[in-house]
Protein backbone atom coordinates (compact mmCIF):
# COMPACT_ATOMS: atom_id res chain seq x y z
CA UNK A 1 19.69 0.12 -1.04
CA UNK A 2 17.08 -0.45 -4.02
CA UNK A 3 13.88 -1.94 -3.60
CA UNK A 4 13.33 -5.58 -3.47
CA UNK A 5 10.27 -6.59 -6.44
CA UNK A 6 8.26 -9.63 -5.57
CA UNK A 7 7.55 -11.70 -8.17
CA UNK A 8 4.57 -11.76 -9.74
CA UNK A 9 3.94 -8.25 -8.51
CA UNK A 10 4.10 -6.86 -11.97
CA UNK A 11 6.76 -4.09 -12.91
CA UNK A 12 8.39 -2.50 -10.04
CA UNK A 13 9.60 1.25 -9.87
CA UNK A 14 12.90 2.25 -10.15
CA UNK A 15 14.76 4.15 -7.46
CA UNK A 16 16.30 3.44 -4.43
CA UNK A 17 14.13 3.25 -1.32
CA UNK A 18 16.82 5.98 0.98
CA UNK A 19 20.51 6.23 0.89
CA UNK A 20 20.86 4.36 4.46
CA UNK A 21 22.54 5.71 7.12
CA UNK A 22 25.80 7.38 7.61
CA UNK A 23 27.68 8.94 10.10
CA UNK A 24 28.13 8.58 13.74
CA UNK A 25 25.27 6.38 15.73
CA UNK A 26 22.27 9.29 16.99
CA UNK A 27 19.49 8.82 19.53
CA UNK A 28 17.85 7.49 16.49
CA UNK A 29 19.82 4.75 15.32
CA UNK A 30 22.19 4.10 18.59
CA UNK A 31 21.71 0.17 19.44
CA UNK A 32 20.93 -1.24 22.18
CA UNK A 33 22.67 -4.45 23.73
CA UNK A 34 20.43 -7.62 22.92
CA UNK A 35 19.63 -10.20 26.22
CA UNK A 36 18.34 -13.41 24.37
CA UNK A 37 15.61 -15.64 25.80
CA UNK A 38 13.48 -18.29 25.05
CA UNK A 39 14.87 -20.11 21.73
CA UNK A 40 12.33 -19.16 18.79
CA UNK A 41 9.53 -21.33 18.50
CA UNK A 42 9.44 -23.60 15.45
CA UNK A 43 5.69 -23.06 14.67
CA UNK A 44 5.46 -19.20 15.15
CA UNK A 45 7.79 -16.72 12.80
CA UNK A 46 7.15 -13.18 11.98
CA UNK A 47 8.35 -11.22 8.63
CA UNK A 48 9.63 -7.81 9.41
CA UNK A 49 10.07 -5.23 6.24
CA UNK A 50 11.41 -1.77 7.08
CA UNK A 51 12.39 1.16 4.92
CA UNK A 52 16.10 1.32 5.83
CA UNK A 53 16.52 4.78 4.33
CA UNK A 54 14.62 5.88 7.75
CA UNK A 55 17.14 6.29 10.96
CA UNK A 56 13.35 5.48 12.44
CA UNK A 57 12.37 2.40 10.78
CA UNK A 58 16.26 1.25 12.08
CA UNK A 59 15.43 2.02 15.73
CA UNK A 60 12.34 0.49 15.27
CA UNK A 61 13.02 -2.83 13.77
CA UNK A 62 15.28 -3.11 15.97
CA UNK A 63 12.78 -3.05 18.86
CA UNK A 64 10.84 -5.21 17.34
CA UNK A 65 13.32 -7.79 16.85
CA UNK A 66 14.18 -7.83 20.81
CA UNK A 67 10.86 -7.87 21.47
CA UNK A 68 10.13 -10.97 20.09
CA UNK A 69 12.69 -12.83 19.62
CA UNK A 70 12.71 -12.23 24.23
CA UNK A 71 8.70 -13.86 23.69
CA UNK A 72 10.25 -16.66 21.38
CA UNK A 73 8.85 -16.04 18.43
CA UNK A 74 11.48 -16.03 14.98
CA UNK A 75 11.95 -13.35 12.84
CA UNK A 76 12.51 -13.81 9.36
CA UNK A 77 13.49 -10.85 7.34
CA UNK A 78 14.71 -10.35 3.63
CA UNK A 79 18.63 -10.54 3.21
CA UNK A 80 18.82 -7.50 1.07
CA UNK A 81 18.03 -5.39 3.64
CA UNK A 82 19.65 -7.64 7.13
CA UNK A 83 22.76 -5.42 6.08
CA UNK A 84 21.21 -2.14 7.27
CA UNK A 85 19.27 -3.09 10.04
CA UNK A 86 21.15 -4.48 13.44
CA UNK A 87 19.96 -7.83 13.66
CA UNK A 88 21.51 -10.37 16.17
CA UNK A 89 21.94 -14.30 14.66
CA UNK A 90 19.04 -15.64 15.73
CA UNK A 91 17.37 -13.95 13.05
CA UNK A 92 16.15 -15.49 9.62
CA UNK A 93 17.55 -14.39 6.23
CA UNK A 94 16.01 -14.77 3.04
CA UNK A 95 16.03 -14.04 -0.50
CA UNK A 96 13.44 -12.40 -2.37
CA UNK A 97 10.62 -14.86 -4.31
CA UNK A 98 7.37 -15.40 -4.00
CA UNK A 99 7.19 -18.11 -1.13
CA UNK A 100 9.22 -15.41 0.97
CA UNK A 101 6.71 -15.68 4.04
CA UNK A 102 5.98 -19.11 4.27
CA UNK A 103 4.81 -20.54 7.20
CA UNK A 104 4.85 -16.58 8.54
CA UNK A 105 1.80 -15.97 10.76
CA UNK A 106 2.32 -12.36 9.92
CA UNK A 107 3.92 -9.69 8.17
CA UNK A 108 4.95 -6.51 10.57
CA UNK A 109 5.86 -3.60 8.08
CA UNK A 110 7.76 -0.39 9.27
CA UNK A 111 7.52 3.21 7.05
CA UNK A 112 5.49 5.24 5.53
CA UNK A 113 2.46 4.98 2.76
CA UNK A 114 5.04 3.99 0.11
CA UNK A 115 6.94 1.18 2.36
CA UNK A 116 3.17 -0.43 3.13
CA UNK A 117 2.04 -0.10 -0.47
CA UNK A 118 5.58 -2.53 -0.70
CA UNK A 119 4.50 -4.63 1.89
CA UNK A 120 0.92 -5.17 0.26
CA UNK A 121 2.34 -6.76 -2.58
CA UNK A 122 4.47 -8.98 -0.46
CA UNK A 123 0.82 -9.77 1.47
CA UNK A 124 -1.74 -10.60 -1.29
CA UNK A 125 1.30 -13.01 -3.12
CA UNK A 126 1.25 -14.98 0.24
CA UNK A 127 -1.91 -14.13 2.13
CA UNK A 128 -0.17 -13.19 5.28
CA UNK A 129 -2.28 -10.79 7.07
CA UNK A 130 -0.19 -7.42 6.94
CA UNK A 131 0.58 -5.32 10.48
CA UNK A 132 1.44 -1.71 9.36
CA UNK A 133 3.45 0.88 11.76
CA UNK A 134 3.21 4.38 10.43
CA UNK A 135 6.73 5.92 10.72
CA UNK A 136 5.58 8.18 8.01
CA UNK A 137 2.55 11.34 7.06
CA UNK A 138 -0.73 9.99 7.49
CA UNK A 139 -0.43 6.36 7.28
CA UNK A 140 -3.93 5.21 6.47
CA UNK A 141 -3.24 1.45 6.08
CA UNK A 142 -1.09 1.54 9.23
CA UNK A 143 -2.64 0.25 12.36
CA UNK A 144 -0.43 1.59 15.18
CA UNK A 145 1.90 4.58 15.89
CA UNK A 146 5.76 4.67 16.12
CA UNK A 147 4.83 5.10 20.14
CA UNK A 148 2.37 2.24 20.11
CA UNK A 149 5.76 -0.29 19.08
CA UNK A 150 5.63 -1.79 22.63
CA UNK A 151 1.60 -2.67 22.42
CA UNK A 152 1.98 -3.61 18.63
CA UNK A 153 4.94 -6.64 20.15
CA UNK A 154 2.40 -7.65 22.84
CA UNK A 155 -0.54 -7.78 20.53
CA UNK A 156 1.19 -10.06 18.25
CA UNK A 157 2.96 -12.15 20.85
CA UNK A 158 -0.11 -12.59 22.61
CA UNK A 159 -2.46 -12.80 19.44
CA UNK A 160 -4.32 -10.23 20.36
CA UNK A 161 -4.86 -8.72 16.37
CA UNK A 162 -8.10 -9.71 14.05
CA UNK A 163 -7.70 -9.75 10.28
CA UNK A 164 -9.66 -8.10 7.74
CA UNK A 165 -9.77 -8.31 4.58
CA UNK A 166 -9.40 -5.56 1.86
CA UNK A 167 -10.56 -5.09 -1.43
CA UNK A 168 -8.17 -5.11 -4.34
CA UNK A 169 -8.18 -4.25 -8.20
CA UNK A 170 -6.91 -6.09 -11.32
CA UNK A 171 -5.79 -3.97 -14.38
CA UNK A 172 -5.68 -4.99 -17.90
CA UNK A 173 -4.14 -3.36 -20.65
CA UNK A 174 -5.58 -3.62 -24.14
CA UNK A 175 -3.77 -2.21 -27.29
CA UNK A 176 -4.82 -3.18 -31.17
CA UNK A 177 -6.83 -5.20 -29.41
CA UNK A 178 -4.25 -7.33 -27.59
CA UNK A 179 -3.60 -7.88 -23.63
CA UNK A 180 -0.14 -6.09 -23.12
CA UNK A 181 0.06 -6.02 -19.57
CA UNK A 182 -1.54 -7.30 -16.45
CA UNK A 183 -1.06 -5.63 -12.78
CA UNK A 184 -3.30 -5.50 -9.84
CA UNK A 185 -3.64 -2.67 -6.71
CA UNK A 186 -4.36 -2.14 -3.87
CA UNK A 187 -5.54 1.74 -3.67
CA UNK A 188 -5.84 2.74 -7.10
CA UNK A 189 -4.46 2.46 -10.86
CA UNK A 190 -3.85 5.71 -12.36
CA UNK A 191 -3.95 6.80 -15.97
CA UNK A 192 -2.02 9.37 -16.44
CA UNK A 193 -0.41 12.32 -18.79
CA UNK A 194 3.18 11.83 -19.71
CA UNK A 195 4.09 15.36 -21.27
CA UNK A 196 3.49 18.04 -18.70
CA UNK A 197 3.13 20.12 -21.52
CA UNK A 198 0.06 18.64 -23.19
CA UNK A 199 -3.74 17.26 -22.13
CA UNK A 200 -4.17 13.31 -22.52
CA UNK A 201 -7.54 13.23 -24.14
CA UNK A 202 -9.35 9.90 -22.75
CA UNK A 203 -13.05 8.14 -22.94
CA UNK A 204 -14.11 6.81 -19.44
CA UNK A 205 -16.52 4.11 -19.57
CA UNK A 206 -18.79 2.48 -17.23
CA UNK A 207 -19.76 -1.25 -17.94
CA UNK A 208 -19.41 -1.48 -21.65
CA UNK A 209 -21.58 2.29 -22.28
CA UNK A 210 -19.18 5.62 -22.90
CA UNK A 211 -19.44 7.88 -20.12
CA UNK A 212 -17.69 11.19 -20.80
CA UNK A 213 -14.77 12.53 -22.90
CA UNK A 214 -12.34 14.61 -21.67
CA UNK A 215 -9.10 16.17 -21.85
CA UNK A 216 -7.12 16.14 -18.48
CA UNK A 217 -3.74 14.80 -16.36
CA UNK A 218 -6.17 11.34 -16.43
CA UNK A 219 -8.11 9.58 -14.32
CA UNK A 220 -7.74 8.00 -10.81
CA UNK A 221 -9.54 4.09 -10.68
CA UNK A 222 -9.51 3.51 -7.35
CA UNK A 223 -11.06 0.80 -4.53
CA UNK A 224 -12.49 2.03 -1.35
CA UNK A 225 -9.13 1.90 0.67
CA UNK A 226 -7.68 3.77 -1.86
CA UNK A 227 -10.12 6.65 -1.44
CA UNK A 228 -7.91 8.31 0.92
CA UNK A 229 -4.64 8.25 -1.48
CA UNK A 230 -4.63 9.69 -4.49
CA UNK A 231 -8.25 9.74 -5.10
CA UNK A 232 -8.99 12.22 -2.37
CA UNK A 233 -6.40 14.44 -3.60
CA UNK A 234 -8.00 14.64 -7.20
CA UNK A 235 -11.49 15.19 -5.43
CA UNK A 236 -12.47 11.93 -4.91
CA UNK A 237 -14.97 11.18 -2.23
CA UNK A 238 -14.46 9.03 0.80
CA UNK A 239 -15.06 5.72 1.11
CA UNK A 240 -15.74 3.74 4.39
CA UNK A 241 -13.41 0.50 3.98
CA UNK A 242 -16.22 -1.64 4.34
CA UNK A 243 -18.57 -0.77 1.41
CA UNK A 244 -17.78 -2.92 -1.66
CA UNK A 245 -17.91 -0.24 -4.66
CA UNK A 246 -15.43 1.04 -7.10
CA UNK A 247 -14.33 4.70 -7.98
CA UNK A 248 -13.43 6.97 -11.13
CA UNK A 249 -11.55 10.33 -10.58
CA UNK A 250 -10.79 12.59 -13.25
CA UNK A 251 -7.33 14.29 -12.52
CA UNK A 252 -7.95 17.71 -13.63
CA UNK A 253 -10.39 17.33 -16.50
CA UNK A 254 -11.19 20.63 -18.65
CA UNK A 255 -14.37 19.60 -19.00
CA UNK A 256 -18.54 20.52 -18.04
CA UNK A 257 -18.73 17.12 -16.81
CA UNK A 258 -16.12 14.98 -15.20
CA UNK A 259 -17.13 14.43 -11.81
CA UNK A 260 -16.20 11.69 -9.58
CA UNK A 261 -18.14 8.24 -10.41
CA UNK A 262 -18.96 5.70 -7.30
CA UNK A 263 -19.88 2.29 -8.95
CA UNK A 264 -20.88 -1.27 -8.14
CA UNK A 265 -18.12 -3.68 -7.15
CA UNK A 266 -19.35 -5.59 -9.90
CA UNK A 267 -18.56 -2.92 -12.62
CA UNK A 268 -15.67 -2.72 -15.32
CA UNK A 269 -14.51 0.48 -15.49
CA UNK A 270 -12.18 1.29 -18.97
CA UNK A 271 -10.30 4.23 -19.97
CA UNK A 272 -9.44 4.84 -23.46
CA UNK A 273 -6.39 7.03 -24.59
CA UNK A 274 -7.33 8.44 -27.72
CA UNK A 275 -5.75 7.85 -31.04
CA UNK A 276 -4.82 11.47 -31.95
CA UNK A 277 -3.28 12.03 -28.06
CA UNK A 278 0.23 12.02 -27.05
CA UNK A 279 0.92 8.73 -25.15
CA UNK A 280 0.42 8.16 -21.21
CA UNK A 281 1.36 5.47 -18.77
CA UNK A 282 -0.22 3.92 -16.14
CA UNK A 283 0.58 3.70 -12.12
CA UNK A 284 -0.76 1.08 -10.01
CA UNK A 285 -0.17 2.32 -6.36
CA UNK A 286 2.44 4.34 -7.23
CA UNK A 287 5.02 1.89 -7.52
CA UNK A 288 4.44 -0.22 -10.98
CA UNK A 289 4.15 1.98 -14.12
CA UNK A 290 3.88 0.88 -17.58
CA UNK A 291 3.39 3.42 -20.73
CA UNK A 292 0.62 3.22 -22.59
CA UNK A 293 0.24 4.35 -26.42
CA UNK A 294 -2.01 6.05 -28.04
CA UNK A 295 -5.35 4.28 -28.76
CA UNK A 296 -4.28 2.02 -25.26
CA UNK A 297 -7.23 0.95 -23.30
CA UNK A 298 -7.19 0.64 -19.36
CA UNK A 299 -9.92 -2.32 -18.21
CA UNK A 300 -10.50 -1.98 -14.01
CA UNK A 301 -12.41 -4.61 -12.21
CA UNK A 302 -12.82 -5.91 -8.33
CA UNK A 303 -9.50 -8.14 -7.68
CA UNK A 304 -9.55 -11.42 -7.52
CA UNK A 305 -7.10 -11.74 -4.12
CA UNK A 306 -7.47 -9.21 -1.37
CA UNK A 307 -5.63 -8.26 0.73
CA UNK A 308 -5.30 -9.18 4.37
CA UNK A 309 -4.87 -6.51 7.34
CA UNK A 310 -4.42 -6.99 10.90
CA UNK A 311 -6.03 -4.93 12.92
CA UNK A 312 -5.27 -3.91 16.68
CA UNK A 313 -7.45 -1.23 17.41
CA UNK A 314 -11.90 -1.54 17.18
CA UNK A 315 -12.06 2.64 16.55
CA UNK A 316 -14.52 3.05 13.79
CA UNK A 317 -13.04 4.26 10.84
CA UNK A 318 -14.94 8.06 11.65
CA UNK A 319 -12.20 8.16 14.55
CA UNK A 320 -9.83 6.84 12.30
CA UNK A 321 -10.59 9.49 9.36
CA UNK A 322 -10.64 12.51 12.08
CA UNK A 323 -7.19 11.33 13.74
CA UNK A 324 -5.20 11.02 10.73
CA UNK A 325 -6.86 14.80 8.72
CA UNK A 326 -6.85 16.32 12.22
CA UNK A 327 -10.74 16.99 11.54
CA UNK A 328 -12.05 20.25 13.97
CA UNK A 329 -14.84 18.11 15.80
CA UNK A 330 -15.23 21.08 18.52
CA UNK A 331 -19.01 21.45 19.87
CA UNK A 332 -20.34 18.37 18.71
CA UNK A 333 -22.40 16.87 21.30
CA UNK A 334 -23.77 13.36 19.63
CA UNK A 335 -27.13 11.97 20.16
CA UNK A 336 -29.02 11.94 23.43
CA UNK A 337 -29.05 8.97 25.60
């Protein structure tokens, strides 16, 4: 099945999200019978998104489903995708828009990095808190395990979750001195090189003053939550989620100076592709992409919508950080009491 854009979420990518499921049922995606309960209550309704290309996000959605639809609370889930999931009646279909979660108290989410990043957009249009379970790699905006899918039904049935909120960017592209697009993210916007072949030579810029020129693969802009995404991987630093700054990453510069900038949340950060370089395109999150000419100009700034997590678990995000790198933590032996 293809990927389901929400409105207002700017461009989405291309591509199917998996090619479903095929074949005769496995342990994975083998169903099991569904004992109604208590009729759905008309105040309290759930959105479930899953990436049906995963035999696991099948199995687990449809856990998820039993479980509370047994508790009485509705599901509601998007009707592109009730076709590949095993859904009984008393669940809600929908079309895609931008009121697709109204009157949701929450929005559970089922895959990996790529199927949350999806979710987040669905989450900031509405303001639904997002739930995310990690069926995928490292999962750092997920809150709970594939194992954990029993707690992560009681914690919502029972209201057992807080919500926090999470920093966002808005992007602005400039050319001739025009706005040509407008897009937002939540871990970072990337300008990038579109010809492996060749360097994109860019200006970063800090606040209205030049920083450094370069020639590179481009430059990572990224928030705090986004530190552990693509950032890291270009040599980023770590962010804790709670501190309120911006970052720069230069994506392979061939350069003295192109180390990673930390900045105030207040700052504008701008990258601009130079005149005589061959054209790039920018990625916000990895899912919206828009090409950018030479002589473009890439404005970051703090977003003006956040958006909202739930969160089951009070481990700092030190535990959080060791868990999902598998950090070697062997002899420490913390302050004395």
């Amino acid at each position: 099945m293809s990927e389901t854009a929400v409105p207002g979420a700017g461009v989405a990518e291309a591509g199917a999200v998996g090619a479903g499921v095929a074949g005769a049922a496995t342990p994975e995606t083998a169903h099991v019978p569904f004992t109604p309960a208590a009729e759905p209550t008309a105040d309290r309704t759930v959105f479930l998104l899953a990436h049906t290309g995963r035999p696991a996000a099948i199995r687990s959605a449809e856990l998820v489903v039993q479980g509370l639809l047994r508790s009485g609370i509705g599901v509601r889930v998007l009707a592109a995708e009730a076709a590949d999931l095993p859904l009984p009646p008393a669940v809600e279909r929908v079309d895609a828009g931008r009121d697709v979660l109204n009157g949701c108290e929450l929005l559970i989410v089922l895959g990996g990095d790529g199927t949350l990043l999806r979710g987040a957009e669905f989450a900031r249009v509405s303001g639904v808190p997002m739930l995310g379970v990690n069926l995928g790699r490292v999962g750092f905006l997920a809150e709970a395990e594939r194992d954990d899918l029993d707690k992560v039904v009681d914690r919502v049935v029972t209201r057992q979750y807080e919500v926090e909120e999470r920093m966002t960017i808005d992007v602005l592209v400039r050319n001739d001195g025009h706005i040509v697009h407008t897009d937002w993210a939540l871990n970072e916007a990337s300008v990038e090189k579109a010809a492996r072949e060749r360097l994109l030579e860019v200006v970063t810029e800090v606040d209205n003053r030049p920083v450094s020129r370069f020639g590179g693969d481009g430059v990572v802009c990224a928030t705090p939550t986004g530190s552990t995404a693509y950032a890291f991987s270009a040599g980023g630093p770590v962010v804790w989620p709670e501190v309120e700054a911006l970052l720069m990453v230069p994506i392979s510069a061939h350069a003295l100076f192109a180390k990673p900038l930390v900045t105030s949340p207040k700052s504008v950060l701008a990258v601009e592709v130079q005149p005589q370089t061959p054209h790039g395109v920018l990625w916000c999150d990895g899912r919206r992409t828009v090409e950018l000419p030479a002589g473009a100009r890439v404005e970051v700034r703090r977003g003006a919508v956040p958006v909202r997590l739930a969160r089951l678990h009070h481990a700092s995000f030190t535990d959080r950080l060791v868990a999902k790198f598998a950090l070697p933590v062997a002899g420490w032996r913390g302050a004395p009491h």
